[in-house]
PDB file of N, CA and C in Angstrom:
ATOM      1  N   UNK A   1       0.843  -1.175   0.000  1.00  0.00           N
ATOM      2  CA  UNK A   1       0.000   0.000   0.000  1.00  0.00           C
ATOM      3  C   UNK A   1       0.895   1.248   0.000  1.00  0.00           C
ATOM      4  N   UNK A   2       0.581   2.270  -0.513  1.00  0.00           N
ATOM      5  CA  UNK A   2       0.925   3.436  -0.722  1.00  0.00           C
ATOM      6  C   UNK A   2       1.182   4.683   0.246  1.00  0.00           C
ATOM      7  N   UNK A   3       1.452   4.436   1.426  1.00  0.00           N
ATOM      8  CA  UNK A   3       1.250   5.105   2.116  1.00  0.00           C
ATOM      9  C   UNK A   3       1.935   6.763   2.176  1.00  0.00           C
ATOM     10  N   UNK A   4       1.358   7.568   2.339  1.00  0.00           N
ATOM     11  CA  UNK A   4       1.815   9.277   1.988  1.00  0.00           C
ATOM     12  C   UNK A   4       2.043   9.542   3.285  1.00  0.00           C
ATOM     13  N   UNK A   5       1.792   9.774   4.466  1.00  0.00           N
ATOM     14  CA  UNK A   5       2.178  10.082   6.044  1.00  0.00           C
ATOM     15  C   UNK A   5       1.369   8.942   6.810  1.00  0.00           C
ATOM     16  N   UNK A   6       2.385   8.930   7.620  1.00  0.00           N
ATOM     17  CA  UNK A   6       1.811   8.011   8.950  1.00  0.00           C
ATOM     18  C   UNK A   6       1.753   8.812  10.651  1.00  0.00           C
ATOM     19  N   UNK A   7       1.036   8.345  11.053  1.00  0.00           N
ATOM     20  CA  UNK A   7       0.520   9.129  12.088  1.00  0.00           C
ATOM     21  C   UNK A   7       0.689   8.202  13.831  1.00  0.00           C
ATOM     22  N   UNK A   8       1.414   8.684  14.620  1.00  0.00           N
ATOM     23  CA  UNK A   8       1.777   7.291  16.245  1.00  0.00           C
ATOM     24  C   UNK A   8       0.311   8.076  17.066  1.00  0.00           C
ATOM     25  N   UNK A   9      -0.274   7.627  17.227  1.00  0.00           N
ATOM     26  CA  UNK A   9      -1.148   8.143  18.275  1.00  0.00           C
ATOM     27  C   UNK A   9      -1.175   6.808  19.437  1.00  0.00           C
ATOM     28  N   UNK A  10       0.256   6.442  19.527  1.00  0.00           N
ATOM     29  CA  UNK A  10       0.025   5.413  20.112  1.00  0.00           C
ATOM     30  C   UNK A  10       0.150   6.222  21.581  1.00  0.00           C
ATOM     31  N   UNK A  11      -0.705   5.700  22.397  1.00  0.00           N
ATOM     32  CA  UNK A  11      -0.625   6.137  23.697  1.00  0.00           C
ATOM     33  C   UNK A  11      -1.559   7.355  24.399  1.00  0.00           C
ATOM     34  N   UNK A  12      -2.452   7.671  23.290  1.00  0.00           N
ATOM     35  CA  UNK A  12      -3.493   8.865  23.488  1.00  0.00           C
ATOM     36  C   UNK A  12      -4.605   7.843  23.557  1.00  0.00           C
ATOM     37  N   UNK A  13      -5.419   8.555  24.274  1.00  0.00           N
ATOM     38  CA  UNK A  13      -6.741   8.269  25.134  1.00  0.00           C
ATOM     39  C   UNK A  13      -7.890   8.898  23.658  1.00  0.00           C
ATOM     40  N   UNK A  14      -9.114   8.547  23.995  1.00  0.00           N
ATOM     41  CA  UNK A  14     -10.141   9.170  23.420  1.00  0.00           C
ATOM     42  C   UNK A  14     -10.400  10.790  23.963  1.00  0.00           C
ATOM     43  N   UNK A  15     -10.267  11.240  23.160  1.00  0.00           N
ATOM     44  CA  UNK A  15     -11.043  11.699  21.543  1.00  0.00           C
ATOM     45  C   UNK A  15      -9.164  12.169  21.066  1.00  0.00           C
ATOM     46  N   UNK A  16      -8.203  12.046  21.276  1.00  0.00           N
ATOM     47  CA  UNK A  16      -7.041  12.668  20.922  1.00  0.00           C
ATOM     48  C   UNK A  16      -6.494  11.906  19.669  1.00  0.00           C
ATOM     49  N   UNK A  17      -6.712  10.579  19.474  1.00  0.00           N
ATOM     50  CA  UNK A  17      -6.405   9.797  18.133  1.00  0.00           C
ATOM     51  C   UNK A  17      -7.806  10.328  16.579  1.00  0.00           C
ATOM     52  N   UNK A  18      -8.543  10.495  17.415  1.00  0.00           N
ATOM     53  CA  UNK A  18      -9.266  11.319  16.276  1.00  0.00           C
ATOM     54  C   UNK A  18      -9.247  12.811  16.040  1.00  0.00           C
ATOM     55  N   UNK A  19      -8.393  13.631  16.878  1.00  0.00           N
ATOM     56  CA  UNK A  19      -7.986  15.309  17.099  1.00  0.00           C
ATOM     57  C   UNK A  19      -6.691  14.924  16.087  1.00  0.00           C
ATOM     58  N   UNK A  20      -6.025  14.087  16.098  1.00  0.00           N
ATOM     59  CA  UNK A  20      -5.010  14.255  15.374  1.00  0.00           C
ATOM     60  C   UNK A  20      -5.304  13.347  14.407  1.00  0.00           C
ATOM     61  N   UNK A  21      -5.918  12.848  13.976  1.00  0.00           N
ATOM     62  CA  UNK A  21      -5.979  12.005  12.397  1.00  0.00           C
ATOM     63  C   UNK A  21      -6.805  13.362  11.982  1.00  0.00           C
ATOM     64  N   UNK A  22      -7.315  13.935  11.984  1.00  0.00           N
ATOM     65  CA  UNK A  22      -8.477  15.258  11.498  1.00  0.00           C
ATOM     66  C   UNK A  22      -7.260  16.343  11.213  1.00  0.00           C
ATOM     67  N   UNK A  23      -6.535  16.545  11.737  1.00  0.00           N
ATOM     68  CA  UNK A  23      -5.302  17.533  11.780  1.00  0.00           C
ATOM     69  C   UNK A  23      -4.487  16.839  10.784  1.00  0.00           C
ATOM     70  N   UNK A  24      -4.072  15.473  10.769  1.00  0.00           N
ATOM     71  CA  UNK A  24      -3.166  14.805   9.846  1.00  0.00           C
ATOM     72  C   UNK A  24      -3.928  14.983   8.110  1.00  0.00           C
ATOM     73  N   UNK A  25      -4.989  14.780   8.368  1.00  0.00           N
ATOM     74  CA  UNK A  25      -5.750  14.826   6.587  1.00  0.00           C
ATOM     75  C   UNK A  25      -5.356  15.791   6.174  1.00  0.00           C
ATOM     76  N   UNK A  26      -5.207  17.118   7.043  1.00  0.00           N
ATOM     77  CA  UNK A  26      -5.621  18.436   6.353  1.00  0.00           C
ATOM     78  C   UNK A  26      -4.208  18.116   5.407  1.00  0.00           C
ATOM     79  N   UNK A  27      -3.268  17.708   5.731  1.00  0.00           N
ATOM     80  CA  UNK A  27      -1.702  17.915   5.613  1.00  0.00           C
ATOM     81  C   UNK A  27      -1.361  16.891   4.022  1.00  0.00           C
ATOM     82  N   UNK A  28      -2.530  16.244   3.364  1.00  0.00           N
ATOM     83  CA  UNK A  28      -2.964  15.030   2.446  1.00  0.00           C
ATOM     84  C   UNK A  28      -3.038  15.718   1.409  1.00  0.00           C
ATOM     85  N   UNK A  29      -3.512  15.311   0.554  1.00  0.00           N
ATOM     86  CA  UNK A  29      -4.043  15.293  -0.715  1.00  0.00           C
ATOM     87  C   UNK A  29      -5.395  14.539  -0.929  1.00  0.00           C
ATOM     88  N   UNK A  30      -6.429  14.353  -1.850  1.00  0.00           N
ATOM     89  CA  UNK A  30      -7.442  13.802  -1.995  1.00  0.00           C
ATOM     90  C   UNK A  30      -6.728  12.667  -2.799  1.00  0.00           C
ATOM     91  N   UNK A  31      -7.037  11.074  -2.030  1.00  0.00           N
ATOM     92  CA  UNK A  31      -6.734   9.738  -2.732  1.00  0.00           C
ATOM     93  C   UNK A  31      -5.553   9.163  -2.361  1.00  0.00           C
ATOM     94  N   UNK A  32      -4.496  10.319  -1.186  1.00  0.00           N
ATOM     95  CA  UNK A  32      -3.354   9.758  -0.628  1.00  0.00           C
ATOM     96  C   UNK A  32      -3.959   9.040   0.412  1.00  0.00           C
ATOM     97  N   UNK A  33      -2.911   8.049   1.175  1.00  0.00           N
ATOM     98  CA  UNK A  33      -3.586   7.395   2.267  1.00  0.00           C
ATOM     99  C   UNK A  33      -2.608   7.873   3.471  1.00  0.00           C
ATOM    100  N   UNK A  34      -3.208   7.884   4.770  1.00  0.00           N
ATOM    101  CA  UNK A  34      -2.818   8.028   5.795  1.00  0.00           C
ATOM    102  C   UNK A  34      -2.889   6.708   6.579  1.00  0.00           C
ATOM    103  N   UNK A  35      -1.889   6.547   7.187  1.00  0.00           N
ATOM    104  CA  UNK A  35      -1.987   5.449   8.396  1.00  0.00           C
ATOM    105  C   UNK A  35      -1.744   5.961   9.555  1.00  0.00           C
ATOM    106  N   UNK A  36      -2.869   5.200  10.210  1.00  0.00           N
ATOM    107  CA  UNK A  36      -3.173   5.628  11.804  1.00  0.00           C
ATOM    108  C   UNK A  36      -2.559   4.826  12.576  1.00  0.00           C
ATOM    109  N   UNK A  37      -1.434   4.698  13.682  1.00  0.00           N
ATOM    110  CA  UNK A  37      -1.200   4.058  14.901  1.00  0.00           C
ATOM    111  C   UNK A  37      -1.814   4.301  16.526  1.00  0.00           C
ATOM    112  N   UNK A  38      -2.659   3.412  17.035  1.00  0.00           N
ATOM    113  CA  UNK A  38      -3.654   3.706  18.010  1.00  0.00           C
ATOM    114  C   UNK A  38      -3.234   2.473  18.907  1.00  0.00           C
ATOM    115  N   UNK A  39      -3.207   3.117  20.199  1.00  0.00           N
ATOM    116  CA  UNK A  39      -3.448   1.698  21.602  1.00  0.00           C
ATOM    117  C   UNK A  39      -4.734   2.207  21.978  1.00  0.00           C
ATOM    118  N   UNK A  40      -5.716   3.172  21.798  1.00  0.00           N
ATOM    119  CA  UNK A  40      -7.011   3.103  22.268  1.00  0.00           C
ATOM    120  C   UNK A  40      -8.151   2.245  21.705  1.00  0.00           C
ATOM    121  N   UNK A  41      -8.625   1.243  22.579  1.00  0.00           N
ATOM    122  CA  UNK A  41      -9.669   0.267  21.937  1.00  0.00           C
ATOM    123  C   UNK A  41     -10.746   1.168  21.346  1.00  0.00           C
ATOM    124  N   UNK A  42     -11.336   2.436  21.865  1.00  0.00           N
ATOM    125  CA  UNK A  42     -12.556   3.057  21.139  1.00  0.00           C
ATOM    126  C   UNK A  42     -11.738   3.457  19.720  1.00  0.00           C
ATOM    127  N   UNK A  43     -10.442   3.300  19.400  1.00  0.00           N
ATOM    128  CA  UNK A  43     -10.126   3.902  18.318  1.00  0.00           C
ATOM    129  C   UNK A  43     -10.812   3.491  17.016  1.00  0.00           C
ATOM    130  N   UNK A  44     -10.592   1.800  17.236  1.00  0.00           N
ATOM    131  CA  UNK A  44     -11.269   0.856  16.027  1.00  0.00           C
ATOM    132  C   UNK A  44     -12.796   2.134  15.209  1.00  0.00           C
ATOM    133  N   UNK A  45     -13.558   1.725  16.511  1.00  0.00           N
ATOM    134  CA  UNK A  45     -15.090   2.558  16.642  1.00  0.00           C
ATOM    135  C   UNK A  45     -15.085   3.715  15.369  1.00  0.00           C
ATOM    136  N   UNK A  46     -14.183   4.862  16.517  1.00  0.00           N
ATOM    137  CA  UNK A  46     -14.295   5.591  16.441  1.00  0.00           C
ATOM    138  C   UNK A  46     -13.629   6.457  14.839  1.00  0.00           C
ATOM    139  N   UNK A  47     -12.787   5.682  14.354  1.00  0.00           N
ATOM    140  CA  UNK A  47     -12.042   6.060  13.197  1.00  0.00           C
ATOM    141  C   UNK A  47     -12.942   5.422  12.418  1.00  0.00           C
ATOM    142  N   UNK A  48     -13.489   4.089  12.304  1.00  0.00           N
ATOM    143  CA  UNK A  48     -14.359   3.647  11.110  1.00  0.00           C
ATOM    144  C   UNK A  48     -15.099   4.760  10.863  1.00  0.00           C
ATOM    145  N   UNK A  49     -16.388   5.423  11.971  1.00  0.00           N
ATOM    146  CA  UNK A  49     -17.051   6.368  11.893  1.00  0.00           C
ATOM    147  C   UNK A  49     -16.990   7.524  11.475  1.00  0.00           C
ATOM    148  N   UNK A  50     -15.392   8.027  11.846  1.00  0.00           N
ATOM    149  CA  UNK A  50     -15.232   9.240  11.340  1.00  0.00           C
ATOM    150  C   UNK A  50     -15.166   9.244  10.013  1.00  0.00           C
ATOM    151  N   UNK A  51     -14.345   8.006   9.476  1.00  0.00           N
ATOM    152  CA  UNK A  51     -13.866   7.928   8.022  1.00  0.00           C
ATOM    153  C   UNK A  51     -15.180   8.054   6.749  1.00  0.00           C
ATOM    154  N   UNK A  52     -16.036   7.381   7.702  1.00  0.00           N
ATOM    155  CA  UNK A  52     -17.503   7.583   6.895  1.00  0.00           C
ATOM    156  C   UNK A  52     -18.103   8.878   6.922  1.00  0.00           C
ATOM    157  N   UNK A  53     -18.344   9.345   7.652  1.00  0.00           N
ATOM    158  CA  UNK A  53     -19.051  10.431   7.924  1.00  0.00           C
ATOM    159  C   UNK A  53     -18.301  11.470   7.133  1.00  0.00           C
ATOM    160  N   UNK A  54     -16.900  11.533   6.867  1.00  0.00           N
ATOM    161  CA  UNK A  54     -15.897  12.803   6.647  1.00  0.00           C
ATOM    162  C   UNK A  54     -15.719  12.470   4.597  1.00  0.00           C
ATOM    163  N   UNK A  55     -16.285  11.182   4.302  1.00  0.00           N
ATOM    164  CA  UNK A  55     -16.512  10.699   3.212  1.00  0.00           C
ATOM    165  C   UNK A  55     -14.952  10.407   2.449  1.00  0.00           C
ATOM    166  N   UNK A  56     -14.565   9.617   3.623  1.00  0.00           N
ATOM    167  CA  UNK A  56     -12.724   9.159   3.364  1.00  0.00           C
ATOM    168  C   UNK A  56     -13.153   7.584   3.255  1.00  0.00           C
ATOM    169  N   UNK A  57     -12.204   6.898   3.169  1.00  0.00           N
ATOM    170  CA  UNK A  57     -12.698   5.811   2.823  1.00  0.00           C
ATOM    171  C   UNK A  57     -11.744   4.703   3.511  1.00  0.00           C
ATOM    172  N   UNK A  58     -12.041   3.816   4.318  1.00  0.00           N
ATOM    173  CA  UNK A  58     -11.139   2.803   5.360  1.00  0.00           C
ATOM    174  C   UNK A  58     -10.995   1.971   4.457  1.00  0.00           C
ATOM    175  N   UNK A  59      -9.775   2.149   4.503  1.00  0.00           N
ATOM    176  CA  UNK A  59      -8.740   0.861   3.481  1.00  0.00           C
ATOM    177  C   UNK A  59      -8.543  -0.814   4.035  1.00  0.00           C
ATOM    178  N   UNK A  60      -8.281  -0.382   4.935  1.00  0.00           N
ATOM    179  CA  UNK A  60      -7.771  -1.279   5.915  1.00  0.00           C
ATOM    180  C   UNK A  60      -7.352  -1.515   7.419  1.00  0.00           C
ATOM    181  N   UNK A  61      -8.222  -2.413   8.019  1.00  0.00           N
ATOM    182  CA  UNK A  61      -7.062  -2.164   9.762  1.00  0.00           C
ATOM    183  C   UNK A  61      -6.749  -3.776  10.094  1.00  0.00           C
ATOM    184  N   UNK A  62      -5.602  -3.271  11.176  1.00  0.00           N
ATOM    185  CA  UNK A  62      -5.097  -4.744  11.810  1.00  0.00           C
ATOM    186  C   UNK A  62      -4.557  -4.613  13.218  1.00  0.00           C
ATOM    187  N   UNK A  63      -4.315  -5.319  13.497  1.00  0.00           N
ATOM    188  CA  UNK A  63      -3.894  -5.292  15.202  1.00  0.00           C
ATOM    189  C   UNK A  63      -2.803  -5.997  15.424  1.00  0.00           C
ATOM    190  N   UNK A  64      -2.156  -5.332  15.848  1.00  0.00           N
ATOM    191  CA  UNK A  64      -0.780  -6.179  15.997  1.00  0.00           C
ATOM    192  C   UNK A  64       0.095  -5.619  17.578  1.00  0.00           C
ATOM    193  N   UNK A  65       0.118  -6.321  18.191  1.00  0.00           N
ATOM    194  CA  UNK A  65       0.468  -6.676  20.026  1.00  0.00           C
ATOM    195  C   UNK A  65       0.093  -5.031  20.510  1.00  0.00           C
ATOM    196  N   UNK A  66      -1.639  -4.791  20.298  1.00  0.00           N
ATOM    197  CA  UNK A  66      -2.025  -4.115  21.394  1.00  0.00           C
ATOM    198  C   UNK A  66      -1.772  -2.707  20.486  1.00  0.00           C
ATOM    199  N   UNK A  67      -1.554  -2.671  19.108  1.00  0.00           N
ATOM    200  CA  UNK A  67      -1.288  -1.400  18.241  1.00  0.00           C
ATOM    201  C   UNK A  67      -2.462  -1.401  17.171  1.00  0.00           C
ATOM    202  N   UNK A  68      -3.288  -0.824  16.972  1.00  0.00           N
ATOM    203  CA  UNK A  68      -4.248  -1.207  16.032  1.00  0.00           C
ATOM    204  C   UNK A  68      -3.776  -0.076  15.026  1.00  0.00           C
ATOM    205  N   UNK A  69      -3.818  -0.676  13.684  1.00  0.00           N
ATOM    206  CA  UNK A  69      -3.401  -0.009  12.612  1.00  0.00           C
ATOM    207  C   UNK A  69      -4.775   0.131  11.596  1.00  0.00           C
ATOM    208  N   UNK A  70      -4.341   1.743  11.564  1.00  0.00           N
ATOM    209  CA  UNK A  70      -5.524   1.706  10.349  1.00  0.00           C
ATOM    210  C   UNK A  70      -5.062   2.532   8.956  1.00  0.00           C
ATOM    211  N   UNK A  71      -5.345   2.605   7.805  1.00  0.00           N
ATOM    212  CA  UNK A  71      -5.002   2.867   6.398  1.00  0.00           C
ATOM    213  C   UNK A  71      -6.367   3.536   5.548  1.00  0.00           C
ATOM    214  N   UNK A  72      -6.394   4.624   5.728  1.00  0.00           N
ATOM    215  CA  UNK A  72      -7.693   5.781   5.126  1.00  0.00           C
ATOM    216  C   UNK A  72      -6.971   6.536   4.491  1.00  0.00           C
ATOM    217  N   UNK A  73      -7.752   6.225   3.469  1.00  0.00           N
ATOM    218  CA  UNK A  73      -8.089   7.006   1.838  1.00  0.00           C
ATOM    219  C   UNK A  73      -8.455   8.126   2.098  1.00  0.00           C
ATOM    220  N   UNK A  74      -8.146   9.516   1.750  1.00  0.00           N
ATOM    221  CA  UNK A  74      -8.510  11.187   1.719  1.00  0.00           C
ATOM    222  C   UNK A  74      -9.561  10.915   0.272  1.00  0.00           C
ATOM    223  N   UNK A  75     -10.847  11.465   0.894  1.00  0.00           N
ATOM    224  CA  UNK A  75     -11.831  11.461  -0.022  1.00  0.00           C
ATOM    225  C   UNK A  75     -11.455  12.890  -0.603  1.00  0.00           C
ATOM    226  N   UNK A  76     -12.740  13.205  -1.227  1.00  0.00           N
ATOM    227  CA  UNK A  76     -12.207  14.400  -2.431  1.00  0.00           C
ATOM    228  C   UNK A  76     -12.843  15.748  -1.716  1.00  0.00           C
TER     229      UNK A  76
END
């Protein structure tokens, strides 16, 4: 995957992994992807949701020892 910036929000609590993925887009292009690094379990939730609502598009996530990774598409 293509990734254009990656983002550690490892170790932030809710709502701060979604304060800074919202701050990270601006910094995108429309169709680059961003990857998210999160230890907050509401992150899963809470990033699917945003990604919809903000009309970006979730590429992909995975979890790997307690790091949940996610990969969103900058809609247009």
């Amino acid at each position: 995957m293509n990734v254009t910036k990656t983002l550690d929000a490892t170790g932030l609590a809710c709502p701060m992994p979604i304060v800074k993925t919202k701050k990270a887009m601006k910094d995108i292009e429309a169709g680059e992807v961003l990857e998210i690094q999160a230890t907050d379990q509401g992150a899963k939730a809470d990033l699917t949701a945003w990604a919809k609502s903000g009309g970006h598009e979730l590429l992909q996530t995975e979890e790997d020892n307690g790091v949940f990774k996610f990969w969103i598409k900058k809609g247009e």
